[in-house]
Protein backbone atom coordinates (compact mmCIF):
# COMPACT_ATOMS: atom_id res chain seq x y z
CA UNK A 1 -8.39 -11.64 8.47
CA UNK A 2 -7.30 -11.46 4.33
CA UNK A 3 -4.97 -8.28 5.23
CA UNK A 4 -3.15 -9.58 8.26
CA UNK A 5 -0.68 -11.49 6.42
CA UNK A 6 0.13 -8.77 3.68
CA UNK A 7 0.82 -6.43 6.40
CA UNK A 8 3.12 -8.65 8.34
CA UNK A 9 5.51 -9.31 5.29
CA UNK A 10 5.00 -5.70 4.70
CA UNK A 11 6.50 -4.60 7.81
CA UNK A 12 8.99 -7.46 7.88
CA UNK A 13 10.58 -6.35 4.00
CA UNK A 14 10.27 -2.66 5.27
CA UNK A 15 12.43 -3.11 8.14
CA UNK A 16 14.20 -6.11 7.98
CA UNK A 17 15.09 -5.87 4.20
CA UNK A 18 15.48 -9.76 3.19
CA UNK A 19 15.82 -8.58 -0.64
CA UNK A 20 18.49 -6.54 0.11
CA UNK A 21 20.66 -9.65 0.93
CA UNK A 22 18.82 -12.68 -0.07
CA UNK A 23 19.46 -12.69 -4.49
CA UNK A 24 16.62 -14.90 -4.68
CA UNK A 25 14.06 -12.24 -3.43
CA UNK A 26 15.73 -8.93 -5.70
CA UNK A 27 13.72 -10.38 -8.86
CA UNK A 28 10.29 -9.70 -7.59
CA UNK A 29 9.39 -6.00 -6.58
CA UNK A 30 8.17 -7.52 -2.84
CA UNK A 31 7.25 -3.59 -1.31
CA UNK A 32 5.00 -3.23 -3.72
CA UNK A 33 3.48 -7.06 -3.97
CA UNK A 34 2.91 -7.09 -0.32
CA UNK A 35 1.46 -3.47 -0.28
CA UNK A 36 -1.32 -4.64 -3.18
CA UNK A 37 -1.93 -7.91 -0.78
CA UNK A 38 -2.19 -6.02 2.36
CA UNK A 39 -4.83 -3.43 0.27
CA UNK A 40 -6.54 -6.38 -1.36
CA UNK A 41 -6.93 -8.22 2.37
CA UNK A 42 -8.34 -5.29 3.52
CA UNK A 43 -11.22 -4.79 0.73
CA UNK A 44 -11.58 -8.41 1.00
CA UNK A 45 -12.47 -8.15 4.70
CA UNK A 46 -14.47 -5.01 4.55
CA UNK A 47 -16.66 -7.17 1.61
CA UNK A 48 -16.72 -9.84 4.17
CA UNK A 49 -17.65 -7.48 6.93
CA UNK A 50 -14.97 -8.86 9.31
CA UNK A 51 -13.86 -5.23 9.61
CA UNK A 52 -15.62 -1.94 9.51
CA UNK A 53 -14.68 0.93 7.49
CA UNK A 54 -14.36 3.80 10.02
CA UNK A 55 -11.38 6.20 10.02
CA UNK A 56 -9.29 6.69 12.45
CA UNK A 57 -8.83 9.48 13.99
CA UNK A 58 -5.38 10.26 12.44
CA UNK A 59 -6.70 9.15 9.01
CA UNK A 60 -8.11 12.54 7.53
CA UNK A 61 -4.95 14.41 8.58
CA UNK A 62 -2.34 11.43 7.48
CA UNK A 63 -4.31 11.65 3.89
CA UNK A 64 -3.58 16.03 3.88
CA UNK A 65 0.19 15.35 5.01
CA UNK A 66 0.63 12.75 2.39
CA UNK A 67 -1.47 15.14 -0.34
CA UNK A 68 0.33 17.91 0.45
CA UNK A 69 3.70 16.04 -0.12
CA UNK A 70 2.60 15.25 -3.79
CA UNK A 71 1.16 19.00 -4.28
CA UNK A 72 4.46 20.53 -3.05
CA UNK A 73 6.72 18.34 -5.02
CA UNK A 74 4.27 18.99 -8.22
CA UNK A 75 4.67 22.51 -7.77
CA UNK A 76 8.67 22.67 -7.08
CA UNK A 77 9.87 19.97 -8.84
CA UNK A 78 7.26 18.17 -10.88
CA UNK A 79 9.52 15.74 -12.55
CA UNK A 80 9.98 14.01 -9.26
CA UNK A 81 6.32 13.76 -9.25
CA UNK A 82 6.30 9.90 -10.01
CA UNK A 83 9.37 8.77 -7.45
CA UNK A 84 7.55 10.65 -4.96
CA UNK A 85 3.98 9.53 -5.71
CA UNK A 86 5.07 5.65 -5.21
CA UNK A 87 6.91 6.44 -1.77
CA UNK A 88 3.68 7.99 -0.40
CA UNK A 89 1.68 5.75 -1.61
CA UNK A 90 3.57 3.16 -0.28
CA UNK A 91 3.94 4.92 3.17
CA UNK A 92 -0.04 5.22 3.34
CA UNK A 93 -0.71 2.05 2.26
CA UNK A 94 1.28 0.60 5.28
CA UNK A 95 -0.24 3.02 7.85
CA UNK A 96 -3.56 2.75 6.36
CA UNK A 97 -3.50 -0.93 6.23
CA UNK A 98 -2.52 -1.96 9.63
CA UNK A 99 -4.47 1.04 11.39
CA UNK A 100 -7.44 0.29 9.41
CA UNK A 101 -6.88 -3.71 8.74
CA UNK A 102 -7.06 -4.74 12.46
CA UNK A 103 -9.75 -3.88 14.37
CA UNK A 104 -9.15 -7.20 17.19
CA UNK A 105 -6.57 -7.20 20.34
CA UNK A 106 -5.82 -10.80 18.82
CA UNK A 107 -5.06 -9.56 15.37
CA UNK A 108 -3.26 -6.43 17.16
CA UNK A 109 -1.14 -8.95 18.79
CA UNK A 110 -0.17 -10.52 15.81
CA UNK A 111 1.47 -7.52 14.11
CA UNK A 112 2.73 -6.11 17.43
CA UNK A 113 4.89 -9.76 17.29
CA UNK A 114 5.60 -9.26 13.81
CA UNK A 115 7.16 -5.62 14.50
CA UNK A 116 9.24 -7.26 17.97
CA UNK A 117 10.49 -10.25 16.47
CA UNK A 118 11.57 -8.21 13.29
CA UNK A 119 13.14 -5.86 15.65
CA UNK A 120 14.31 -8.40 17.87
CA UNK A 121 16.70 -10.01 14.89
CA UNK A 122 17.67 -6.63 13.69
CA UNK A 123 19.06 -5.66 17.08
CA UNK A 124 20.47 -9.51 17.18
CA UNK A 125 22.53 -8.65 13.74
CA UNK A 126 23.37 -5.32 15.33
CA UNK A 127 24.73 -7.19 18.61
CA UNK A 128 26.44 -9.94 16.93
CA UNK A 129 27.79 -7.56 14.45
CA UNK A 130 29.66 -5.10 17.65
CA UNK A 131 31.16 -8.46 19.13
CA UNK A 132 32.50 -9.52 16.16
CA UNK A 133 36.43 -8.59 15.32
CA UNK A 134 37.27 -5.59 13.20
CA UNK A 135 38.24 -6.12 9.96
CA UNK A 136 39.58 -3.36 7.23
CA UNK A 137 36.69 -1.98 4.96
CA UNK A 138 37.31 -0.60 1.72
CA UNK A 139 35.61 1.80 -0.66
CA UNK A 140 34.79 5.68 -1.44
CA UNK A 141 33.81 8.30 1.38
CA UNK A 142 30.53 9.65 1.40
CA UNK A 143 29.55 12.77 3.94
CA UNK A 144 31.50 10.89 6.50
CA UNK A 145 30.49 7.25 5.79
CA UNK A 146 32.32 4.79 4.04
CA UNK A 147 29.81 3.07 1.18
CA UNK A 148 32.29 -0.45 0.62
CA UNK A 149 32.71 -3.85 2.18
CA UNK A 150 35.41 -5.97 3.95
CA UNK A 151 38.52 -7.21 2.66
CA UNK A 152 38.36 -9.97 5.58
CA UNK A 153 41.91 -8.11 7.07
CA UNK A 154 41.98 -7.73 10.58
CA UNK A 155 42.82 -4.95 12.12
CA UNK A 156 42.92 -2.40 15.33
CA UNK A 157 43.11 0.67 13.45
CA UNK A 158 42.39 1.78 10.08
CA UNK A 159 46.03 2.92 9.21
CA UNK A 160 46.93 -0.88 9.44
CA UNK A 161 44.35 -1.21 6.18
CA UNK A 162 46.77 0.60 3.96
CA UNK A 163 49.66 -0.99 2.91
CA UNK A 164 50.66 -3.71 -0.10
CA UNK A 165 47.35 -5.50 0.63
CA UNK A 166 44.96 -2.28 -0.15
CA UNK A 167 43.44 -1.63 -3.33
CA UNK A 168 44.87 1.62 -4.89
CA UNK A 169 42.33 4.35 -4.57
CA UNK A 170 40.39 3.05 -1.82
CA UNK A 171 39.45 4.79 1.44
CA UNK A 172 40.25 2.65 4.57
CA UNK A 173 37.98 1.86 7.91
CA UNK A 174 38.69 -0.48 10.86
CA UNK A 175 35.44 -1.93 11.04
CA UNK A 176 33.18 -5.03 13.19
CA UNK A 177 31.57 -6.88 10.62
CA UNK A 178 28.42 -8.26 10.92
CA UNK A 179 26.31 -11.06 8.94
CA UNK A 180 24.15 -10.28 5.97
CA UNK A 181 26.82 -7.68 4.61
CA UNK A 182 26.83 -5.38 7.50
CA UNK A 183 29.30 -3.49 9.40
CA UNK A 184 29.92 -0.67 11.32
CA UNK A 185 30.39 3.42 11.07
CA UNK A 186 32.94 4.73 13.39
CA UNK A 187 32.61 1.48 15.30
CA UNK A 188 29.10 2.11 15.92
CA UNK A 189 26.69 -1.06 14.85
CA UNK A 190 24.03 -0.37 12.33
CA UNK A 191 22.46 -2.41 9.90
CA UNK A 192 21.11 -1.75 6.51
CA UNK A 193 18.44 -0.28 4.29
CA UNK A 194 16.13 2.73 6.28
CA UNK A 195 18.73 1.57 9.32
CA UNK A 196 21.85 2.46 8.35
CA UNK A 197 21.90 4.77 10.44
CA UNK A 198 23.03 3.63 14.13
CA UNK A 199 20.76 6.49 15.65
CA UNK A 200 17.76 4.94 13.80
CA UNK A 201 18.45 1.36 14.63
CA UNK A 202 18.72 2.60 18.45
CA UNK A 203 15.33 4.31 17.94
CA UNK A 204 13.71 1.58 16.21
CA UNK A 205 14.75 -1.19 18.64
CA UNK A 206 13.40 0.98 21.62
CA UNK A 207 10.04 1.14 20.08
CA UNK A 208 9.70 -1.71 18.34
CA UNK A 209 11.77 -4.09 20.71
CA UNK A 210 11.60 -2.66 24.15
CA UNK A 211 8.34 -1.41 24.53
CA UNK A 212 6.58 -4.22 22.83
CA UNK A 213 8.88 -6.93 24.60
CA UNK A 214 7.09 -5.20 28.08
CA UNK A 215 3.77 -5.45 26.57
CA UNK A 216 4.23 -9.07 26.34
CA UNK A 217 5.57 -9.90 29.61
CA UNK A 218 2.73 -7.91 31.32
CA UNK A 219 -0.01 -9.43 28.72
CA UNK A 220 0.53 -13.24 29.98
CA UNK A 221 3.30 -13.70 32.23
CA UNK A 222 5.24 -16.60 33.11
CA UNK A 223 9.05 -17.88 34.38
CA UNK A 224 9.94 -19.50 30.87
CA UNK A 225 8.00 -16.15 28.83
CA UNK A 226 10.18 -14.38 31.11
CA UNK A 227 13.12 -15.73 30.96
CA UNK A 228 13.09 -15.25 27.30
CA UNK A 229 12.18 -11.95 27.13
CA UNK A 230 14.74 -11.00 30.24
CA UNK A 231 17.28 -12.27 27.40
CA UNK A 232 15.80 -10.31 24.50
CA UNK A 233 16.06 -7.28 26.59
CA UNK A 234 19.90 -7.68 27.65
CA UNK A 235 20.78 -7.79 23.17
CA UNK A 236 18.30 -4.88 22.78
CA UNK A 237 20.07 -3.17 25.58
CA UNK A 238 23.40 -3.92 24.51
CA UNK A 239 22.82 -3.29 20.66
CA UNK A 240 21.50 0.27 22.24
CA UNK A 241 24.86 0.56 24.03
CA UNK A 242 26.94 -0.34 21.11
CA UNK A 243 24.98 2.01 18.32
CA UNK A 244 26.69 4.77 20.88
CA UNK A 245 23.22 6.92 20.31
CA UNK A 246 22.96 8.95 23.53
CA UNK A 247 19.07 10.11 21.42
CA UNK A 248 18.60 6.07 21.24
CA UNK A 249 19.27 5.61 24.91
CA UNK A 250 17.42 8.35 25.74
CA UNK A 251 14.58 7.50 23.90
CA UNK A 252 14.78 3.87 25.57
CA UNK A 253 14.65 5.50 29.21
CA UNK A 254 11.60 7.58 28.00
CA UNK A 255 9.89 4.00 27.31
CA UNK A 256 10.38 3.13 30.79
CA UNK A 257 9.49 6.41 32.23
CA UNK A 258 6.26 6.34 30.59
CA UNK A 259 5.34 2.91 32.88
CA UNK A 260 7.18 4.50 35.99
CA UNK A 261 5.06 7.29 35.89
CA UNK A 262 1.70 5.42 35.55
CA UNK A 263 3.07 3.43 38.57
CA UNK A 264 4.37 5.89 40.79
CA UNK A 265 3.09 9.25 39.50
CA UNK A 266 5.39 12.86 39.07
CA UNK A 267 7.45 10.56 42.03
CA UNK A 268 9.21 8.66 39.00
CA UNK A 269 10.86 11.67 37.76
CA UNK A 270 13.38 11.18 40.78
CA UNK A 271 14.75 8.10 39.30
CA UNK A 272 14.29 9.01 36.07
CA UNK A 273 16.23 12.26 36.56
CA UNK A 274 18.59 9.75 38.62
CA UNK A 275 19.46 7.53 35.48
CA UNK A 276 18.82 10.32 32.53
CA UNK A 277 20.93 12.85 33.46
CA UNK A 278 24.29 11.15 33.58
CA UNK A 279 23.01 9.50 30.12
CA UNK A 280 22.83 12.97 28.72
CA UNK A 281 25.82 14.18 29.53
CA UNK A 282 27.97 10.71 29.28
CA UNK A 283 26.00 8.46 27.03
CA UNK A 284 26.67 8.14 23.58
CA UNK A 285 29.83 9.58 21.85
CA UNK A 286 32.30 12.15 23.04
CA UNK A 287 35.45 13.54 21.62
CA UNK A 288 35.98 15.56 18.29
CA UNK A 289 33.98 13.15 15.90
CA UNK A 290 30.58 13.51 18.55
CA UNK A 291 31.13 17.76 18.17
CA UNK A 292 31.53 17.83 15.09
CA UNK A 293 28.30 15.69 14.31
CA UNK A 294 26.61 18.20 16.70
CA UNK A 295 27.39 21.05 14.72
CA UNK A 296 27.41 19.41 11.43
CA UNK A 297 23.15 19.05 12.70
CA UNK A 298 23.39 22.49 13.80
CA UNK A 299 24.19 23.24 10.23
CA UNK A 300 21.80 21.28 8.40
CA UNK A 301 18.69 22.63 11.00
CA UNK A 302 20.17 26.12 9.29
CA UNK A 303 19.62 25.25 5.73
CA UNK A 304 16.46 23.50 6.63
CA UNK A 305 15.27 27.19 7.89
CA UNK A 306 16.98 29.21 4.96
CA UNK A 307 15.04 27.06 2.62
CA UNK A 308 11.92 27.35 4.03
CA UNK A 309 12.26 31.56 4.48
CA UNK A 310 12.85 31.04 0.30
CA UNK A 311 9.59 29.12 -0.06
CA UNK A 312 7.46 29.23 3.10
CA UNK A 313 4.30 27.81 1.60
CA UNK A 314 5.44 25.07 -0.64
CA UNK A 315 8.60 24.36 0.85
CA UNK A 316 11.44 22.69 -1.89
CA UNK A 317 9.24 19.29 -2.57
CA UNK A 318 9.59 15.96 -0.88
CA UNK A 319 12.50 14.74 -1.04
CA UNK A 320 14.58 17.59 -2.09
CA UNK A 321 16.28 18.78 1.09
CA UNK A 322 19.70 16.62 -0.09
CA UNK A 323 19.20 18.01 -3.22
CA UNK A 324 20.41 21.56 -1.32
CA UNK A 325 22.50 20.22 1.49
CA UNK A 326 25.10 17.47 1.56
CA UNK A 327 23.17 15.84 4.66
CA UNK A 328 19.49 15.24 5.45
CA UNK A 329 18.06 17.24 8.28
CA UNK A 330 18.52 15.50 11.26
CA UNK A 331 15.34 16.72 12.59
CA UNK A 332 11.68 15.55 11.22
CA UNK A 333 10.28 19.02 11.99
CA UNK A 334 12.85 20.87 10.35
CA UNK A 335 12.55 18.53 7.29
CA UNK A 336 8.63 19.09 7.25
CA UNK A 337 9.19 22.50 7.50
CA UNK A 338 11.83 22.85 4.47
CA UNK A 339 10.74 20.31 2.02
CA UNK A 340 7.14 20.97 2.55
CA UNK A 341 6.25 24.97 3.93
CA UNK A 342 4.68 25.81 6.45
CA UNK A 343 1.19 24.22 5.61
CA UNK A 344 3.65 20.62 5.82
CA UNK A 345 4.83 21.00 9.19
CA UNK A 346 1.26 21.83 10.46
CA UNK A 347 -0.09 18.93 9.24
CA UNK A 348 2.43 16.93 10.13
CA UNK A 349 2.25 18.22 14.10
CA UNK A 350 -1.51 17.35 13.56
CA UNK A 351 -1.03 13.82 12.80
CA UNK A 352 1.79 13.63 15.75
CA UNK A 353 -0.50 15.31 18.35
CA UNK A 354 -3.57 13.64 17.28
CA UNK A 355 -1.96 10.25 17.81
CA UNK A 356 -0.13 11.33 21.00
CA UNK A 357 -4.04 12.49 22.38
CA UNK A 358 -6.02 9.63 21.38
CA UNK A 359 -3.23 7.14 23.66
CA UNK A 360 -3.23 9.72 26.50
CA UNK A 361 -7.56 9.80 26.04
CA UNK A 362 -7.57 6.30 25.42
CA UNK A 363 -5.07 4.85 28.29
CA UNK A 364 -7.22 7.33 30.57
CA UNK A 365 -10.39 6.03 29.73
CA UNK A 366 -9.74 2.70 30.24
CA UNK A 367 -7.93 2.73 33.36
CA UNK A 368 -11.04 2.51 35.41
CA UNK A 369 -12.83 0.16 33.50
CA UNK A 370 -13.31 -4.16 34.41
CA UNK A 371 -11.97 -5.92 31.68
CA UNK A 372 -9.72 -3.51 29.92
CA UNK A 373 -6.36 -4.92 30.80
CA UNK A 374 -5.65 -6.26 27.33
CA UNK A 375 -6.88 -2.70 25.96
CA UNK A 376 -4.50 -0.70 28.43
CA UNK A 377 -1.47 -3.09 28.52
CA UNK A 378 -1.30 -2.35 24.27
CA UNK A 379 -1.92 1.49 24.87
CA UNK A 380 0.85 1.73 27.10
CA UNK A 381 3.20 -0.15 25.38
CA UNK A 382 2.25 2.49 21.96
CA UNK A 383 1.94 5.55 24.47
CA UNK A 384 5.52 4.09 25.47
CA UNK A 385 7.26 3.50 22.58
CA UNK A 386 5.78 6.73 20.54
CA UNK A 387 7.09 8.99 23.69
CA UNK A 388 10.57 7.58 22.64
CA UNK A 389 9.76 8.02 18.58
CA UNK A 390 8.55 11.71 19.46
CA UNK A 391 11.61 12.64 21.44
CA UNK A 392 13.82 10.85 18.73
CA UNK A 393 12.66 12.44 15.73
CA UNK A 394 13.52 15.42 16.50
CA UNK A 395 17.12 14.41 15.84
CA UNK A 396 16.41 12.10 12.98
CA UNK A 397 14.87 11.85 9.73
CA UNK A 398 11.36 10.60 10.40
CA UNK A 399 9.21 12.34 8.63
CA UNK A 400 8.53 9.50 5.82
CA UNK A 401 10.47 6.76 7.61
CA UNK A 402 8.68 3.29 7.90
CA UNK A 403 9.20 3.11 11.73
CA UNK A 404 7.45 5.74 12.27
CA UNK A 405 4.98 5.21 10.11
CA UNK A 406 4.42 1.59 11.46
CA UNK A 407 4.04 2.81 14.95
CA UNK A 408 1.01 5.68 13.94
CA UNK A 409 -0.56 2.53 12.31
CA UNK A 410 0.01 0.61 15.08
CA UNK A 411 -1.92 3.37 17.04
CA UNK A 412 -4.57 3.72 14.83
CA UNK A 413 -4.96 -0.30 15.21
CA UNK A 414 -5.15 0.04 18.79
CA UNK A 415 -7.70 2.91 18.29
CA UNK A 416 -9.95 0.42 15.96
CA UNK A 417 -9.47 -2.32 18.85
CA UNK A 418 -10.77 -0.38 21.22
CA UNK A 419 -13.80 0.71 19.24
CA UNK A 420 -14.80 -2.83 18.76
CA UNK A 421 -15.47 -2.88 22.27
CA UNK A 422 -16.16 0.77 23.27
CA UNK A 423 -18.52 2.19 19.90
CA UNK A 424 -18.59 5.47 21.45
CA UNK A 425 -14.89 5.87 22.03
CA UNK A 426 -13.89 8.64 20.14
CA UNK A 427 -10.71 11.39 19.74
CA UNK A 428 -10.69 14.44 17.60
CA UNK A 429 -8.48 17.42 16.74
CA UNK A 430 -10.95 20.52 18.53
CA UNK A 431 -10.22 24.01 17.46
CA UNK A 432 -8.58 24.76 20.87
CA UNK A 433 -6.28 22.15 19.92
CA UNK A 434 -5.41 23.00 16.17
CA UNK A 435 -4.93 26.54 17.87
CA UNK A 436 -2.26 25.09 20.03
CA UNK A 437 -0.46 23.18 17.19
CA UNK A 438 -0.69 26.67 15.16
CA UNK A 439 1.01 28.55 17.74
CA UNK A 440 3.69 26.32 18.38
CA UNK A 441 4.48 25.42 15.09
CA UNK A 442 4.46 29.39 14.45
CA UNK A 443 6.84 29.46 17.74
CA UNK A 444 8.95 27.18 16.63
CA UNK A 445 9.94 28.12 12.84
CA UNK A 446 9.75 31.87 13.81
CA UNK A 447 11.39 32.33 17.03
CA UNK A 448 12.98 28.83 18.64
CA UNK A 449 14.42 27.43 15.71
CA UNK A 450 16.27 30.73 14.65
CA UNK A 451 17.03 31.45 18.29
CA UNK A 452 18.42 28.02 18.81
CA UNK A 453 20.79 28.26 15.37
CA UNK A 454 22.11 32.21 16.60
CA UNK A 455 23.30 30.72 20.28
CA UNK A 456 24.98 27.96 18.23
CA UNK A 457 26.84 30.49 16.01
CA UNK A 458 25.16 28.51 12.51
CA UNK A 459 23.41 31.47 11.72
C-alpha cells in the first residue's frame, strides 16, 4: 500500500509537530511533502488496483464544506484566498487520503497505531511536563496566555519571577516545564502547535489515546499487551487530570460510556450518571480564572452570532472570526456558523451526522454477523472516540482542526474496510435526514444559541 506511509508521517507532523522543535526538519516544508506522498500513494495504488476508487459516504459533503470555505472567503475577503486554499487543501488531502487510501482492517490497524502512539507520546510530554518543577517564564501576554520561555528560575509563584533576575519589560508566569520547549498555562499541561491548547490536548488524547488503546486490548489480548496498555492508560489518564479540562474528562467518560452501553444497555447510564455528574460539577477548574473563561466563551459564542446576523449566507470567510474578536470561538458550530453562513454550518452538521450514522449503521449491522469481530471492535473504538470529539467540539475550535479531521478519515477508512468485505454495505444522507439537520441547525442559530447568550446576560 504506496499511500500508507505518506499518511502515517502525515498524521505524525500534524499532531506531533517534530519540525517545530527538531532545526533539522524546519528546512523542508514536510506538511506539504508528505501530503503530495500520501496523494501520489494513493493514485499509485488505485493504478495498481490494490484499492478501489469509491467515495465514502462523507466524501461528497466533506468536498461542499471544504468548497464552500474557499467560496466564502473569495467572496469576503479574497486576498486570503491563497492562505486559505492551502489549509483546505491540506485538510482534504489528509481526510481524503486515509479514508480513501485504506480499504484493509490490516492497513486500518496501521494508522489507528500511528494516531495512538503519536498520541500516546504527546500525552507522555504532557505528563512529564505537569511533574516536572515550576520554573519562571518570561515574555509578552497574549488574550491571557503568556507566548515566552523559561529562564530555568524556580519558583512557587509568579511574583517570585520579578525581581533583579527578570528582564525589564517582561510579563512573569510560574510555570512546569516540559521537554521539547513546552510548558504550561495557568499550570495546566499542554503541548504545542494545533495543541496548545490544554482543552485540545485532553480531547485529542481521549480519542486518539483512549479509545484506540481499548481497541487494541480487545483486538488481541494478552497479560504482557495488557500490562502495557494498563500503563498507557494511567499517563493518558493523568495527563487528562493535569490539562484540568472538565470538556476533556468528560469527553473521556463518553468513550467509555459508549462500550458500557453496548454491554449493559440504557442500565450503564446509572454508573455513568454515578461518575459524570460529580465530574461536571467538580472536574476541571474552579475559582475566578474557570468563570471568567466561562463567560469570556459566553462572549465569543455572541460575536460568533452577531457576525453571522451581518452576513448570514457567506458568513466573514475562513479564518476571519479572530480577525473580529480577540479569541476564537470556542465552539465548532458557532465558528461554522460565523465564518461561513448558514449554508457552512449545514454542511458541516452533514458531514458530522453522516459520519456519526454510518458507525451507528455500521456497528449495528455487524453485530450479528460470524466473523465481524475485527470489523466491530474498530467501529466501536471510532463510534467511541467521535462521541467524545462530538461532545468536545462544541467547546473548542474544531471545525478545521487536524484531530478532527483525522478521526472522519479514520471513519471513512473503517467504512472502506468494511466494504471490502460487505459490497453492499452502504450509508447515505436521505431527505428525512437532511430535513432533520435543517431544522436543527435552523433551531439552533435562531432560537438556542440566542436563548442560551440572553440567560447568560452576553446579549
Amino acid at each position: 500500500m504506496f499511500a500508507v506511509p505518506g499518511i502515517a508521517a502525515l498524521v505524525v507532523f500534524m499532531l506531533a509537530r517534530p519540525q517545530e522543535f527538531l532545526p533539522l526538519l524546519q528546512r523542508v516544508p514536510f506538511l506539504h511533502l508528505f501530503t503530495a506522498l500520501a496523494v501520489l500513494g494513493w493514485v499509485i495504488d488505485i493504478r495498481l488496483r490494490r484499492l478501489q476508487p469509491i467515495a465514502t459516504p462523507a466524501l461528497p459533503w466533506a468536498c461542499a464544506f471544504l468548497g464552500w470555505a474557499l467560496v466564502s472567503t473569495a467572496i469576503t475577503v479574497p486576498e486570503e484566498l491563497f492562505a486559505t486554499g492551502v489549509q483546505m487543501a491540506i485538510l482534504f488531502a489528509l481526510y481524503a487520503t486515509i479514508a480513501h487510501g485504506v480499504q484493509r482492517f490490516r492497513t486500518l490497524q496501521a494508522i489507528a497505531a500511528v494516531v495512538m502512539l503519536t498520541s500516546l507520546f504527546i500525552a507522555a510530554v504532557c505528563f512529564h511536563q505537569g511533574l516536572s518543577p515550576t520554573q519562571c517564564v518570561g515574555g509578552q501576554e497574549l488574550a491571557n496566555e503568556l507566548a515566552g520561555k523559561p529562564d530555568g528560575r524556580l519558583c512557587e509563584i509568579s511574583e517570585q519571577c520579578y525581581g533583579p533576575d527578570a528582564e525589564p519589560g517582561l510579563e512573569y508566569r510560574c510555570e512546569h516545564v516540559g521537554m521539547f520547549g513546552t510548558y504550561s498555562v495557568e499550570q495546566r499541561v499542554r503541548y504545542r502547535g494545533e495543541l496548545q491548547d490544554p482543552n485540545e490536548v485532553a480531547l485529542c488524547i481521549s480519542a486518539g489515546a483512549l479509545a484506540l488503546l481499548i481497541a487494541f486490548m480487545r483486538r488481541r489480548p494478552g497479560p504482557l499487551k495488557t500490562v502495557a496498555l494498563i500503563g498507557a492508560g494511567v499517563i493518558v489518564v493523568g495527563t487528562l487530570v493535569m490539562t484540568q479540562s472538565r470538556g476533556g474528562q468528560v469527553a473521556a467518560l463518553l468513550v467509555l460510556f459508549v462500550y458500557m452501553l453496548k454491554r449493559f444497555g440504557w442500565r450503564a447510564l446509572i454508573p455513568a450518571a454515578a461518575v459524570g455528574v460529580p465530574v461536571l460539577l467538580f472536574g476541571g477548574r474552579d475559582g475566578a480564572n474557570a468563570d471568567m473563561s466561562t463567560m469570556e466563551r459566553y462572549e465569543a459564542w455572541a460575536t460568533g452570532l452577531s457576525l453571522f446576523k451581518q452576513s448570514p449566507f457567506w458568513g466573514v470567510g475562513a479564518g476571519q472570526f479572530v480577525e473580529h474578536h480577540y479569541l476564537t470561538a470556542h465552539n465548532s458550530f458557532v465558528l461554522a456558523l460565523a465564518e461561513l453562513g448558514f449554508v457552512g454550518m449545514f454542511l458541516f452538521v452533514c458531514v458530522i451526522y453522516v459520519s456519526a450514522k454510518t458507525l451507528v449503521v455500521g456497528v449495528r449491522q455487524l453485530g450479528g454477523i460470524p466473523g465481524a469481530h475485527v470489523a466491530e471492535v474498530w467501529g466501536m473504538a471510532l463510534l467511541a472516540a467521535f462521541t467524545g470529539v462530538v461532545f468536545q467540539i462544541n467547546t473548542l475550535s474544531f471545525t478545521f482542526h487536524s484531530v478532527l479531521w483525522i478521526v472522519l478519515g479514520l471513519i471513512g477508512a473503517w467504512t472502506g474496510a468494511v466494504r471490502h468485505h460487505q459490497p453492499d454495505f452502504s450509508v447515505r444522507l436521505s431527505w428525512r435526514d437532511l430535513g432533520i439537520i435543517l431544522v436543527a441547525c435552523g433551531l439552533y442559530a435562531f432560537a438556542l444559541l440566542p436563548m442560551l447568550l440572553k440567560a447568560k446576560g452576553v446579549m
